[in-house]
Protein backbone atom coordinates (compact mmCIF):
# COMPACT_ATOMS: atom_id res chain seq x y z
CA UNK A 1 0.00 0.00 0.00
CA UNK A 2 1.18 3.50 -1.06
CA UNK A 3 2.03 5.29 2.16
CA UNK A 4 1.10 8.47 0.23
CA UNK A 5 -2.31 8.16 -1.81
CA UNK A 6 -2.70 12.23 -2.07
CA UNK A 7 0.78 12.06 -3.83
CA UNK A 8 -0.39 8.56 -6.29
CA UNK A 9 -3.51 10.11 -7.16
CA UNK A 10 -1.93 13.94 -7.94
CA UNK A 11 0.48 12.16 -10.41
CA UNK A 12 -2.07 10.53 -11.80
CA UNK A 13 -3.76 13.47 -13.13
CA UNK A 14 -1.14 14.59 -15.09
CA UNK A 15 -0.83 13.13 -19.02
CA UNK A 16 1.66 10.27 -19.60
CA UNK A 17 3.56 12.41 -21.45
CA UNK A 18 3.90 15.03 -18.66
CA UNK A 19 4.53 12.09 -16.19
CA UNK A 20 7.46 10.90 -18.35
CA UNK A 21 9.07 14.28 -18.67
CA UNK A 22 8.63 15.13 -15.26
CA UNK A 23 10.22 11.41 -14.52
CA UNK A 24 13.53 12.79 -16.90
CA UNK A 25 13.86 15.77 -15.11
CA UNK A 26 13.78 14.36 -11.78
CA UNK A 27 16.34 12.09 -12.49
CA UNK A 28 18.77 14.61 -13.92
CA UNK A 29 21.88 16.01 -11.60
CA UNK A 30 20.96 19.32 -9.44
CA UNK A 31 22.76 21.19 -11.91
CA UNK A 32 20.31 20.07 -15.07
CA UNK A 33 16.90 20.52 -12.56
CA UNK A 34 17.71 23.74 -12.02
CA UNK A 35 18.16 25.14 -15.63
CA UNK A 36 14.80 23.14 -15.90
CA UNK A 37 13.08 24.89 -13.51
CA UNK A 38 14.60 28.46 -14.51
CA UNK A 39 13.20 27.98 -18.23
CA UNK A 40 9.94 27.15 -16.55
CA UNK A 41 9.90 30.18 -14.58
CA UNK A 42 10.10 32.20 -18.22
CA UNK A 43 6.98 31.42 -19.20
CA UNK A 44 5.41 33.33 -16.15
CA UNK A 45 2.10 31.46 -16.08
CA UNK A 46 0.69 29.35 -13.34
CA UNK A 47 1.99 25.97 -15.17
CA UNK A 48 5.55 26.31 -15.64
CA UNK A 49 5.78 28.81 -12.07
CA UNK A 50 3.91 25.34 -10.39
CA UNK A 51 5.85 22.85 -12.34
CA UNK A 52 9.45 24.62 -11.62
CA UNK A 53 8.34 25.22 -7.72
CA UNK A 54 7.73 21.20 -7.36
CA UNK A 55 10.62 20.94 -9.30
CA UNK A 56 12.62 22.99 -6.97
CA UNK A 57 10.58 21.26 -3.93
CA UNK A 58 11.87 17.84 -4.67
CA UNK A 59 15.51 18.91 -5.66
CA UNK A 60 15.56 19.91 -1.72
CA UNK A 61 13.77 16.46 -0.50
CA UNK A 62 16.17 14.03 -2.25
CA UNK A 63 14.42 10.69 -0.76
CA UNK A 64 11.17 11.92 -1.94
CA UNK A 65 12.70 12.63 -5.97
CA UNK A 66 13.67 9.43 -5.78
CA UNK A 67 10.13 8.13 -4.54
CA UNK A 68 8.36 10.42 -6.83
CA UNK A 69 10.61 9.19 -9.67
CA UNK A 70 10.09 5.87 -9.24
CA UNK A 71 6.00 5.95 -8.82
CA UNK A 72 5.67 7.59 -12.42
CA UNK A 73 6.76 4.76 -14.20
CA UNK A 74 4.53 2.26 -11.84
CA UNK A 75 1.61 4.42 -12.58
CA UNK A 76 2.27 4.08 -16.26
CA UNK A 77 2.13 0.40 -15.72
CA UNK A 78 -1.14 0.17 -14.03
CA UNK A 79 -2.79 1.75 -16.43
């Protein structure tokens, strides 16, 4: 059982296509996240400012990236 269902079922909302780009970022060094993140932040709208902020959020929890990285590919599968 997923100690975190909030966290399953947010990921699952997003397309497989976001889920698998979010996966490549995530696994990326700290160096690569963050030019990520800083493109995102040109756009300045409320995607890319929310993407690069989780983005950012997860670069400073490095157990959860890892988790988070991991689930997208398991969701993926279940479906």
């Amino acid at each position: 059982m997923d100690p975190n269902p909030d966290l399953r079922t947010l990921l699952e909302t997003l397309s497989p296509s976001a889920r698998d780009k979010l996966r490549r970022v995530l696994v990326m060094d700290q160096a690569d996240r963050d030019v990520v993140a800083a493109r995102l932040m040109r756009f300045r709208d409320e995607t890319g400012d929310g993407l690069a902020d989780a983005i950012d959020l997860l670069s400073l929890h490095p157990e959860l990236r890892r988790r988070v990285a991991r689930l997208l590919p398991e969701i993926d599968a279940a479906g």
